[in-house]
N, C-alpha and C. Protein backbone atom coordinates (compact mmCIF):
# COMPACT_ATOMS: atom_id res chain seq x y z
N UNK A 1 228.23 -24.51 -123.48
CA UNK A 1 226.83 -24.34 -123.14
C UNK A 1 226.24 -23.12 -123.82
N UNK A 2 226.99 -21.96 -124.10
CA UNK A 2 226.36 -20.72 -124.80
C UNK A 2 226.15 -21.04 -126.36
N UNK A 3 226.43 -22.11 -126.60
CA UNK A 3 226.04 -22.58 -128.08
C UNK A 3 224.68 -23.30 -128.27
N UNK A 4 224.07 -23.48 -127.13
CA UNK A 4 223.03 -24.44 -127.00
C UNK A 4 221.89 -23.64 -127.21
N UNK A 5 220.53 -23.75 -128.26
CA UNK A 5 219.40 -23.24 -128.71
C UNK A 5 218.77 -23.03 -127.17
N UNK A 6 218.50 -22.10 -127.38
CA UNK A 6 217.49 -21.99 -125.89
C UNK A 6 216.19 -21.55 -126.19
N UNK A 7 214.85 -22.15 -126.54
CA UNK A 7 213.72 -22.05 -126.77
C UNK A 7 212.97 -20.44 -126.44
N UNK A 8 212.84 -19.40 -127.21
CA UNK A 8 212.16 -17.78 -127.08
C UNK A 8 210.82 -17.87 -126.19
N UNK A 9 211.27 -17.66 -125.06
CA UNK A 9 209.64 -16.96 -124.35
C UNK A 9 209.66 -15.54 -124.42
N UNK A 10 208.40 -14.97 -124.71
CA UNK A 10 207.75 -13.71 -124.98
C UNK A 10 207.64 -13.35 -123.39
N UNK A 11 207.73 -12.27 -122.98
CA UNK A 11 207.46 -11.45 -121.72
C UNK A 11 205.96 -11.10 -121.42
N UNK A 12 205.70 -11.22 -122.58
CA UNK A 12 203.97 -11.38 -121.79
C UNK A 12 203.42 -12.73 -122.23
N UNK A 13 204.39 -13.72 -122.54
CA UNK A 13 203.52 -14.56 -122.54
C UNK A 13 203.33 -15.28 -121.02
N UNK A 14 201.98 -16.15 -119.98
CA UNK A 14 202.04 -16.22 -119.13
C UNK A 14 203.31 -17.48 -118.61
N UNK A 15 204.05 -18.26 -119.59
CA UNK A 15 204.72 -19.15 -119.04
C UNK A 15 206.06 -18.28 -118.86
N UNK A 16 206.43 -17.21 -119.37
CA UNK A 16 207.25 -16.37 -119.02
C UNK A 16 207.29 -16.28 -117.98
N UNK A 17 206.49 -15.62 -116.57
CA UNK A 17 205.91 -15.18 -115.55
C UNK A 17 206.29 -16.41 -114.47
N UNK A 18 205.63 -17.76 -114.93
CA UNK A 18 205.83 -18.93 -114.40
C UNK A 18 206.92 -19.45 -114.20
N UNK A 19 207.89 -19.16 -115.45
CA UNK A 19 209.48 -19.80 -115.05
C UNK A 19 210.39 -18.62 -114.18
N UNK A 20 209.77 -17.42 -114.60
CA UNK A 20 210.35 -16.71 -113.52
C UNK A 20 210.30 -16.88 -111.67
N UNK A 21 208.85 -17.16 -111.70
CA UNK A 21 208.46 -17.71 -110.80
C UNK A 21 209.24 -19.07 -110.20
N UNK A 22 209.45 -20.05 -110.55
CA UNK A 22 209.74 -20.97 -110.21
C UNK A 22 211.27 -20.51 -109.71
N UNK A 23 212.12 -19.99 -110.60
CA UNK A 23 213.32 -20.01 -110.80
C UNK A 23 214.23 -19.15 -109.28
N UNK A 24 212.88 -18.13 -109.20
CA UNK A 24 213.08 -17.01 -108.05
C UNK A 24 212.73 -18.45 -106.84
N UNK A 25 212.05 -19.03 -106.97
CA UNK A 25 211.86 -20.02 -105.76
C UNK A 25 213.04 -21.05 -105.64
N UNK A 26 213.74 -21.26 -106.42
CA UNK A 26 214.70 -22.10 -106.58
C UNK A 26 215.97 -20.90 -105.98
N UNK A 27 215.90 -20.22 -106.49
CA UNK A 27 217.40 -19.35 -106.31
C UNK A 27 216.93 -18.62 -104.92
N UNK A 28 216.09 -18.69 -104.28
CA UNK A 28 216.09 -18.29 -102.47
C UNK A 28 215.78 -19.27 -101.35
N UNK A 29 215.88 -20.86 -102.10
CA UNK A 29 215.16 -21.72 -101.21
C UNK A 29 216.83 -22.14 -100.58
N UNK A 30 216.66 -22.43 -99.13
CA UNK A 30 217.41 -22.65 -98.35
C UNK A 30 217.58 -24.56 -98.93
N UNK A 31 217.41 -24.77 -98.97
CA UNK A 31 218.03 -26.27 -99.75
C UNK A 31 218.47 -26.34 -101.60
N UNK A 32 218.83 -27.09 -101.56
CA UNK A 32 220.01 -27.68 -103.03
C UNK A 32 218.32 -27.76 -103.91
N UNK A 33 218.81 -27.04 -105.05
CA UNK A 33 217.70 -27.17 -106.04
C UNK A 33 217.03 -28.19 -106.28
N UNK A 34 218.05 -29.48 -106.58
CA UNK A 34 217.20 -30.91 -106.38
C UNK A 34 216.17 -31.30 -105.77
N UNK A 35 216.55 -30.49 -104.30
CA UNK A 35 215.77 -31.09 -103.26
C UNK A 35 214.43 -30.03 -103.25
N UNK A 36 214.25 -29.18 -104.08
CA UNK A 36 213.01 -28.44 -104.00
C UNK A 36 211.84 -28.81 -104.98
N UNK A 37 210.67 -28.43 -104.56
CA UNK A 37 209.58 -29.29 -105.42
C UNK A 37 209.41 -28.73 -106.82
N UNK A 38 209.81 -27.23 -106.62
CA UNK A 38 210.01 -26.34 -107.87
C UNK A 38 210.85 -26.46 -108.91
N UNK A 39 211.87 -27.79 -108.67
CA UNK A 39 213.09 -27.83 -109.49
C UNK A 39 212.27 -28.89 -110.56
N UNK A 40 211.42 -30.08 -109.96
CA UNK A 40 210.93 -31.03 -110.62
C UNK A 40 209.90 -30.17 -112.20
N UNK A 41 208.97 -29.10 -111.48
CA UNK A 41 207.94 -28.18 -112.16
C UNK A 41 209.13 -27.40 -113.47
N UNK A 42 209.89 -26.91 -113.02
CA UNK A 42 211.04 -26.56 -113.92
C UNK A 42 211.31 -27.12 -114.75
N UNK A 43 211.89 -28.33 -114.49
CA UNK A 43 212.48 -29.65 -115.59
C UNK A 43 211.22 -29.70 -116.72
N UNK A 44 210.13 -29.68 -115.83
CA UNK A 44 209.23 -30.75 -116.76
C UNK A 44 208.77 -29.41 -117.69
N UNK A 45 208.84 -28.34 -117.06
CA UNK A 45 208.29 -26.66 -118.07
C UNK A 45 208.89 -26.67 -119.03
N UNK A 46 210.21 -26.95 -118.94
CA UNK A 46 211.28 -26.08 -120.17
C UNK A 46 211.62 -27.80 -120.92
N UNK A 47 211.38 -28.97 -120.97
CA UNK A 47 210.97 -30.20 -121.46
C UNK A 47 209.98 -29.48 -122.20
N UNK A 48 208.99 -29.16 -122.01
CA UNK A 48 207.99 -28.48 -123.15
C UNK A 48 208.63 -27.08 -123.78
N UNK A 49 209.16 -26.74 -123.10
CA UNK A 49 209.65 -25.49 -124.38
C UNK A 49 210.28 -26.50 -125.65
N UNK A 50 211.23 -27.25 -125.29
CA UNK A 50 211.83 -28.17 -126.17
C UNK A 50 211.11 -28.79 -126.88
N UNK A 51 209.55 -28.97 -126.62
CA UNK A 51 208.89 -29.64 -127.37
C UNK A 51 209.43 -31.11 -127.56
N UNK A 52 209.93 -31.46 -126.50
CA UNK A 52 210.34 -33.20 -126.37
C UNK A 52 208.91 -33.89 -126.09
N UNK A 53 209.04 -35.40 -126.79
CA UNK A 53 208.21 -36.75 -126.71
C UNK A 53 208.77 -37.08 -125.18
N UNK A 54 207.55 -37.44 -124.71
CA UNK A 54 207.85 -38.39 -123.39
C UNK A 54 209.38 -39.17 -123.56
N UNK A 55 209.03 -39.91 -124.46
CA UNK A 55 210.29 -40.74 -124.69
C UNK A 55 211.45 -39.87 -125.02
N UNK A 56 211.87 -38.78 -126.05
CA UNK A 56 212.90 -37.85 -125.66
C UNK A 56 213.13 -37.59 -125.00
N UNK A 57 212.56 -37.10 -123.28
CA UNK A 57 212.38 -36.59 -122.37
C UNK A 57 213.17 -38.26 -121.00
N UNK A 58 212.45 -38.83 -121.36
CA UNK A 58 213.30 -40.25 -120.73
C UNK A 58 214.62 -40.58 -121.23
N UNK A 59 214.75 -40.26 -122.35
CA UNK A 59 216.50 -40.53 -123.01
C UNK A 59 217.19 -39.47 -122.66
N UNK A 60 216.63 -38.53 -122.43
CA UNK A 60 217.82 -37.05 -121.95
C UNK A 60 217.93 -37.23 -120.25
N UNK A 61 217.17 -37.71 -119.75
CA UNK A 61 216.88 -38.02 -118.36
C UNK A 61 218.00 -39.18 -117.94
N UNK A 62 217.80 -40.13 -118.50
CA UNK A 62 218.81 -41.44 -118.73
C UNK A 62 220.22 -40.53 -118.92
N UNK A 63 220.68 -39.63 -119.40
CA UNK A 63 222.26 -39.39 -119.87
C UNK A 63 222.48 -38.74 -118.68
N UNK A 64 221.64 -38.42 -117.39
CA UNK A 64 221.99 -37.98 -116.21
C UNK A 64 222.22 -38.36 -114.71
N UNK A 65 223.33 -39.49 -115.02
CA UNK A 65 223.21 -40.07 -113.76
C UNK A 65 223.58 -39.85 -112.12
N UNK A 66 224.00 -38.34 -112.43
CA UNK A 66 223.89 -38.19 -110.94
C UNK A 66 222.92 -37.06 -110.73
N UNK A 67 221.98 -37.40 -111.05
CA UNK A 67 220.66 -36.57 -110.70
C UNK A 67 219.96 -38.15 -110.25
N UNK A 68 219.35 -37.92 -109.27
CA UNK A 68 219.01 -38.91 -108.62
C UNK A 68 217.75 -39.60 -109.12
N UNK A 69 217.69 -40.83 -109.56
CA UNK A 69 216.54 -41.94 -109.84
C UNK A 69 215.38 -41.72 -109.81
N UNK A 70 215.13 -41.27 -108.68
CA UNK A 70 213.73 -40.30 -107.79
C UNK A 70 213.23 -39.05 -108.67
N UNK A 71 214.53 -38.14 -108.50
CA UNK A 71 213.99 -36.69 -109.21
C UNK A 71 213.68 -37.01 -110.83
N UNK A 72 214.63 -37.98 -111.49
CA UNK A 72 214.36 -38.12 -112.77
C UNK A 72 213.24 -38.41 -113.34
N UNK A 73 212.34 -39.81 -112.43
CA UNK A 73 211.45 -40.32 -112.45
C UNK A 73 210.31 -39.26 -112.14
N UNK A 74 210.06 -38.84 -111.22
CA UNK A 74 209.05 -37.39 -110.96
C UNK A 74 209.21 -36.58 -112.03
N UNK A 75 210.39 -35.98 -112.66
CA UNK A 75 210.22 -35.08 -113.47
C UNK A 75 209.29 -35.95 -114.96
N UNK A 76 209.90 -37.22 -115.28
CA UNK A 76 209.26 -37.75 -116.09
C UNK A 76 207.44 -37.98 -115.82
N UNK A 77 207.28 -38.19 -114.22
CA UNK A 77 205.92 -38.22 -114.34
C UNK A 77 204.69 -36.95 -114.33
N UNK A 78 205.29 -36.21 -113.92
CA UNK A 78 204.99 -34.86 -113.66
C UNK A 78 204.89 -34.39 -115.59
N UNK A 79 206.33 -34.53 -116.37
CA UNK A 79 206.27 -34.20 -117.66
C UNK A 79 205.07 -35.05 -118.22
N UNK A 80 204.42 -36.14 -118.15
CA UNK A 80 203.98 -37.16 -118.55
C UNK A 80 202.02 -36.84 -118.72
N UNK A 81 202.09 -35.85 -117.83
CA UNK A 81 200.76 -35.56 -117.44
C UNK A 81 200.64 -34.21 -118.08
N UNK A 82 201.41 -33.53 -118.57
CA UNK A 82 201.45 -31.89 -118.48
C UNK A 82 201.22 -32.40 -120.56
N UNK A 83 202.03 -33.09 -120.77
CA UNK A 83 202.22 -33.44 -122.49
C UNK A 83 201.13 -34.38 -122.75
């Protein structure tokens, strides 16, 4: 995994701020990341750092099958509107 490109956010840029945000909500929420609404906003944020096509974004989604049907689908619709 430490070989994997990880897309440069700037510290002042404002999506910096935002994934911090999210991430701090994820790492103190009393339930499993999945199950938080912030995990879906996440997926679909850093899907745009990657600069993935909807359809990239559905084929990387597809290679994850135990992430549940539900969350995949939300993250895709949620990504779907934001791109």
């Amino acid at each position: 995994m430490s070989g994997l490109p990880v897309p440069p956010v700037a510290e002042r840029d404002p999506l910096f701020a935002r994934l911090a945000t999210l991430a701090r909500s994820l790492a103190a929420a009393s339930v499993s990341a999945e199950e938080h609404a912030d995990y879906i906003t996440l997926q679909a944020t850093v899907a745009g750092l990657y600069r993935l096509s909807v359809a990239e974004l559905e084929h990387v989604l597809g290679t994850f099958p135990l992430i549940a049907t539900d969350i995949r689908s939300r993250t895709l619709a949620l990504f779907s509107t934001l791109h």
